[in-house]
Protein backbone atom coordinates (compact mmCIF):
# COMPACT_ATOMS: atom_id res chain seq x y z
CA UNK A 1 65.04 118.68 123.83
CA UNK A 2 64.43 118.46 127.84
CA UNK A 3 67.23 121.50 128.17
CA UNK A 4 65.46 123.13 125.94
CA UNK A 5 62.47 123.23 127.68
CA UNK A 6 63.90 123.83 130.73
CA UNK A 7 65.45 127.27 129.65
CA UNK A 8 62.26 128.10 127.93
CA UNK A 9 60.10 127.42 130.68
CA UNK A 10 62.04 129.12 133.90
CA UNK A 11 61.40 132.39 134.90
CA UNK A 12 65.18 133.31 135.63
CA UNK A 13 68.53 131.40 134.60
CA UNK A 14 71.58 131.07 136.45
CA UNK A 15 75.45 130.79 135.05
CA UNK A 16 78.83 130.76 137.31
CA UNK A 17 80.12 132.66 134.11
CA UNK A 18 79.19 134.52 131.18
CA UNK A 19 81.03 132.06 128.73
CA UNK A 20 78.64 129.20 129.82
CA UNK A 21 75.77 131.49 129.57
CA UNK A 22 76.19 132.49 125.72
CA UNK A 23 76.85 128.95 125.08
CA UNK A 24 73.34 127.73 126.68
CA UNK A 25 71.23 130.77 125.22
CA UNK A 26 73.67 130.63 121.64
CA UNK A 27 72.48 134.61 121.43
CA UNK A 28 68.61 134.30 122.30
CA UNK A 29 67.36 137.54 123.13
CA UNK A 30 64.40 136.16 125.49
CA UNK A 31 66.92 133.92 127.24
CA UNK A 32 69.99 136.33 127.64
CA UNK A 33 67.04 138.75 128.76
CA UNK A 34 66.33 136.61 131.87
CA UNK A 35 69.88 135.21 132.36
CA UNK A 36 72.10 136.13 135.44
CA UNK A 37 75.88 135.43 136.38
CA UNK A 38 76.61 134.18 139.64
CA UNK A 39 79.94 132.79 140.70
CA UNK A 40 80.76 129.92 142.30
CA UNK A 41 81.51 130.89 146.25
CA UNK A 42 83.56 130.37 148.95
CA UNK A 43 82.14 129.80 152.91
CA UNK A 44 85.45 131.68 154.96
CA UNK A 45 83.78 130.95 158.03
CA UNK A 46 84.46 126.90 157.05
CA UNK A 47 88.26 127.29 156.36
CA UNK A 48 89.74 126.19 159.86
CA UNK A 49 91.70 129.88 160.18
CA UNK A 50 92.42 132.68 158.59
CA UNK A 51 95.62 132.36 156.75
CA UNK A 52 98.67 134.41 157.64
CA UNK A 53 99.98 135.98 154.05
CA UNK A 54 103.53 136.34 156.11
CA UNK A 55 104.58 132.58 155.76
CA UNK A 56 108.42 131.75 155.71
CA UNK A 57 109.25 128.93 153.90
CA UNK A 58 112.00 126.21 154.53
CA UNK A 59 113.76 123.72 152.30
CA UNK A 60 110.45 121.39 151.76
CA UNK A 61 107.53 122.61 149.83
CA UNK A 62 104.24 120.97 149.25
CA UNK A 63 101.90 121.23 145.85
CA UNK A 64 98.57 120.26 146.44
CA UNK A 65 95.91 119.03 143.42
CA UNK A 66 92.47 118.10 144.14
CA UNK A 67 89.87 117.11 141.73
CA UNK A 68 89.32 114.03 139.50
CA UNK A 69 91.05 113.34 135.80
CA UNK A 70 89.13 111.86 133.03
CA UNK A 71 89.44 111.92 129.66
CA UNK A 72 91.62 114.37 128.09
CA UNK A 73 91.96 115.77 131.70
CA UNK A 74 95.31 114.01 132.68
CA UNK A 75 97.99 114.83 135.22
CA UNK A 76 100.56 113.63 132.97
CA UNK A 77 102.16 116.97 132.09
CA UNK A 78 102.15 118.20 135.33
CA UNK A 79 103.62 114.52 136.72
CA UNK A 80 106.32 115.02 133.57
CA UNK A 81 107.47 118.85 134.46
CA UNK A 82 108.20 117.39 138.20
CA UNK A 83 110.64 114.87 136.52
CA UNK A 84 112.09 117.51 134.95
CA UNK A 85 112.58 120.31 137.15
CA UNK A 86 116.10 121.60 137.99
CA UNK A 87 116.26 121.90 142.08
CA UNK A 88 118.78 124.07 144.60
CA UNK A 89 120.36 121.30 146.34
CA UNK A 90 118.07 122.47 149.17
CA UNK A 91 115.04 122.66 148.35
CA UNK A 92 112.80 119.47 148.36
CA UNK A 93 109.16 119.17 146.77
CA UNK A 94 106.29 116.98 147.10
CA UNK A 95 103.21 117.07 145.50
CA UNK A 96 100.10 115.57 146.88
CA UNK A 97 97.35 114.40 144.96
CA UNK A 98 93.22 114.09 146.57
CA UNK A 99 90.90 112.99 144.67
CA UNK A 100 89.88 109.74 142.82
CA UNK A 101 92.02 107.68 141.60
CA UNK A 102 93.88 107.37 138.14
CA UNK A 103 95.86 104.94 136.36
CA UNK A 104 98.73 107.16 136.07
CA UNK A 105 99.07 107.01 139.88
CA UNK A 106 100.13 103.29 139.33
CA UNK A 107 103.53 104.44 138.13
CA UNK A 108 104.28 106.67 141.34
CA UNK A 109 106.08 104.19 143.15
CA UNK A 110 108.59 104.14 140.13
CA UNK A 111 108.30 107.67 139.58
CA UNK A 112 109.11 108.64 143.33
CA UNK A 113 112.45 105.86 143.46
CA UNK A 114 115.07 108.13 141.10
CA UNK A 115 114.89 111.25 143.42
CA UNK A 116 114.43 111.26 147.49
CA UNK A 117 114.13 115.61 146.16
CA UNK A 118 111.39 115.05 144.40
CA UNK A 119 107.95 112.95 145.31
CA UNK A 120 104.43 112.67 144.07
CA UNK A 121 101.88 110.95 146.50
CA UNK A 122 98.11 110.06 145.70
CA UNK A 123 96.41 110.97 149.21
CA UNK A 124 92.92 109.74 148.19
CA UNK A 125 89.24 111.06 148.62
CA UNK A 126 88.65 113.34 151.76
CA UNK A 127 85.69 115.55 152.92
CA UNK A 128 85.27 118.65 151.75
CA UNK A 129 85.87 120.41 155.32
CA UNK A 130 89.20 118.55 155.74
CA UNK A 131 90.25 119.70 152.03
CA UNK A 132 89.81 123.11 152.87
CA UNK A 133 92.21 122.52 156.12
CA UNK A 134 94.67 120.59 153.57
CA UNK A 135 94.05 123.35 151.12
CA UNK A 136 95.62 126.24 153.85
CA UNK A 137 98.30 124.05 154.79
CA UNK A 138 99.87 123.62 151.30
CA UNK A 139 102.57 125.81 150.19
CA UNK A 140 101.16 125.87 146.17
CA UNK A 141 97.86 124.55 144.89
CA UNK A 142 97.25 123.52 141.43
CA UNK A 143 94.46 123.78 139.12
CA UNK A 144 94.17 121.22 135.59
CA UNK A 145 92.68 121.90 133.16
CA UNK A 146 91.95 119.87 130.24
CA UNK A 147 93.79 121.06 126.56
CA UNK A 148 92.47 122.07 123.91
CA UNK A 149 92.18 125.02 121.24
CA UNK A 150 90.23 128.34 122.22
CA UNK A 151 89.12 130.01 125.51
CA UNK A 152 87.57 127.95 128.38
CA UNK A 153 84.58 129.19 130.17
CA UNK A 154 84.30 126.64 132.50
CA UNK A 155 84.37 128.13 136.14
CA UNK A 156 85.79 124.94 138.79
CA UNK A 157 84.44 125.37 142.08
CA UNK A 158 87.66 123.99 143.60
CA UNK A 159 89.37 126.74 142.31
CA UNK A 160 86.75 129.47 144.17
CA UNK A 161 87.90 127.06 147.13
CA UNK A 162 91.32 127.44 146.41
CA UNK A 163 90.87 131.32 146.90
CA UNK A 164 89.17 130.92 150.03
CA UNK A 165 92.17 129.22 151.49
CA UNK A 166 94.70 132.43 151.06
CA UNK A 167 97.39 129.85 149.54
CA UNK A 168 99.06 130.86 145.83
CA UNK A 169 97.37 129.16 143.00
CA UNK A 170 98.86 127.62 139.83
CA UNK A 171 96.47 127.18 137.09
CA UNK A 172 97.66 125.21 134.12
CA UNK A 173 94.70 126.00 131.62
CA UNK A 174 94.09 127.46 128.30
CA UNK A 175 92.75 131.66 128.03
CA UNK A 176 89.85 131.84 129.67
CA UNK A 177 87.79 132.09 132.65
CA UNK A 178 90.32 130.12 134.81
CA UNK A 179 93.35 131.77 133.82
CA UNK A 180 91.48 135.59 134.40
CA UNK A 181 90.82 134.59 137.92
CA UNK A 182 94.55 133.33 138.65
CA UNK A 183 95.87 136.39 137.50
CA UNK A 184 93.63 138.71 139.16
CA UNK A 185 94.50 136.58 142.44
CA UNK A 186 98.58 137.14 141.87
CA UNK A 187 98.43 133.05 140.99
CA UNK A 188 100.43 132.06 137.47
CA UNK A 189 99.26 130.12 135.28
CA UNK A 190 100.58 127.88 131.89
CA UNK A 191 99.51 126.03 129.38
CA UNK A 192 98.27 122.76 130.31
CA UNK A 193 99.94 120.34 127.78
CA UNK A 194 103.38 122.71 127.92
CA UNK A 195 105.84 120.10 130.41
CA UNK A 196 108.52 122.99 129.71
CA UNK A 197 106.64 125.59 130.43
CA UNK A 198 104.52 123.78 133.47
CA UNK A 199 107.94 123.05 135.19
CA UNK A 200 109.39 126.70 134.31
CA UNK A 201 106.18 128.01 136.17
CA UNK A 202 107.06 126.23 139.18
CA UNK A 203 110.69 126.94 139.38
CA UNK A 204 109.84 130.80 139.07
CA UNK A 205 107.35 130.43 141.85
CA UNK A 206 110.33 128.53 143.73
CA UNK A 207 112.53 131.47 143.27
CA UNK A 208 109.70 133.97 144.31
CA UNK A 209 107.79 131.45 147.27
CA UNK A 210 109.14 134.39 149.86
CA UNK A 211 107.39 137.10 148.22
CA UNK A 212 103.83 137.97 149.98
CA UNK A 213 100.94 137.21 148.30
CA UNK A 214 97.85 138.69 148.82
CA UNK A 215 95.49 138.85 146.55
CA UNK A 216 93.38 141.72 146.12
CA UNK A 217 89.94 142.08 148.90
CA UNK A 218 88.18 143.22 145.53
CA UNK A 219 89.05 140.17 143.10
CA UNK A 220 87.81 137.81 146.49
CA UNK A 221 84.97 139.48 147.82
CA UNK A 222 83.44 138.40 144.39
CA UNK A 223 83.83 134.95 145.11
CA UNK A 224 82.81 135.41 149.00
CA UNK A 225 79.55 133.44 150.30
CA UNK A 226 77.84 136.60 151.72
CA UNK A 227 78.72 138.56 148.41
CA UNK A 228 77.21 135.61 146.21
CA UNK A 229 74.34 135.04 148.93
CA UNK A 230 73.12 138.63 148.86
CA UNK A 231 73.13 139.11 144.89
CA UNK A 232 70.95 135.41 144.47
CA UNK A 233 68.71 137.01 147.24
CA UNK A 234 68.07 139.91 145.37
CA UNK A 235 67.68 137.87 142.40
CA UNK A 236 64.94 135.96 143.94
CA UNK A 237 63.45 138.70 146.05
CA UNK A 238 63.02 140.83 142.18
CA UNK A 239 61.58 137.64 140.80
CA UNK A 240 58.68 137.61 143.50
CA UNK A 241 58.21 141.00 143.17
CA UNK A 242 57.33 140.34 139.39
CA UNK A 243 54.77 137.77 139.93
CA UNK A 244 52.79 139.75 142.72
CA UNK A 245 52.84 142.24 140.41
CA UNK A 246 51.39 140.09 137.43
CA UNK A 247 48.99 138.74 139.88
């Protein structure tokens, strides 16, 4: 009853995406009418460099996932498709988890013992400007998403972070607003309960890790602070122009 009031009551209302807009205003004209989409953004001026797109790679490659689990949110698929995954004899992986901690991250210790090719660490909580740093120093960074039937139109901010950083992105989500940003960034994405396909993701982006990527200036300038800033300036600046002119 207190949401309700709250979108009744404001003069404007502001969604990262159009999904979680139709699902506050459930197709009310008067609030669609005063509803706006704004992304969540990206500072580039707080990442610690710009990223070179021309890295070369050598035999050890680093995943990094940041962000909490809870509930049906698990890391257990992604934890199983490491087990499983098929390596060159050269090539070793590690994947580093931030965030807060899980009990799945208990059984690391016997997870990591089997393979000195494979590892999975838990790295803890950090602040935000050293995850950005950690974020352009990984090789891969990973995106979970909770399963589940239907399209998601849940927008993560870490995500609009991730893009900031200039690394390659895997998302493993269902159709929706997560997996149309991926794709549009040259990430790849699968299904977040799928261990097959989750490890047959990463061993394609293995075999492709020397190909540039470089997402598109137009697919990240829509996630860019100063892009975001200038639209929610506007926003406000057409607002106040209504009420002088009520007044």
């Amino acid at each position: 009853m207190q949401e309700r009031k709250v979108l009744e009551c404001a003069d404007c209302l502001v969604f990262p995406t159009e999904g979680l807009r139709d699902h506050f205003t459930n197709g009310d004209f008067a609030l669609n009418a005063k509803s706006a989409i704004l992304p969540h953004s990206f500072d580039a001026s707080l990442y610690a460099r710009k990223k070179s797109p021309g890295k070369s790679f050598g035999s050890s490659v680093t995943l990094r996932l940041f962000g909490s689990f809870y509930g049906a949110r698990t890391p257990d698929a992604l934890f199983s498709a490491i087990n499983r995954l098929n390596l060159e004899s050269q090539i070793n992986i590690t994947l580093e988890v931030f965030g807060a901690w899980h009990p799945s991250y208990a059984e690391f210790e016997d997870q990591n013992g089997g393979c000195k090719k494979k590892h999975v660490r838990y790295m803890g909580q950090v602040p935000h400007l050293d995850a950005l740093r950690e974020m352009q120093d990984a090789d891969l960074l990973v995106v979970v998403d909770a399963p589940g039937k239907g399209s998601s139109f849940y927008l993560p901010s870490k995500l609009v972070d991730y893009l900031g950083s200039g690394t390659p992105i895997l998302s493993l989500c269902r159709p929706g607003v997560v997996c149309d940003i991926t794709r549009k960034a040259g990430g790849i994405v699968a299904d977040p309960s799928d261990v097959y396909g989750i490890s047959e993701a990463i061993r394609n982006w293995l075999n492709a890790r020397e190909r540039k990527y470089s997402p598109s200036a137009l697919t990240l300038s829509n996630y860019e602070a100063r892009c975001v800033g200038r639209k929610f300036r506007d926003l406000v600046g057409c607002l106040l122009d209504e009420k002088v002119t009520e007044k």
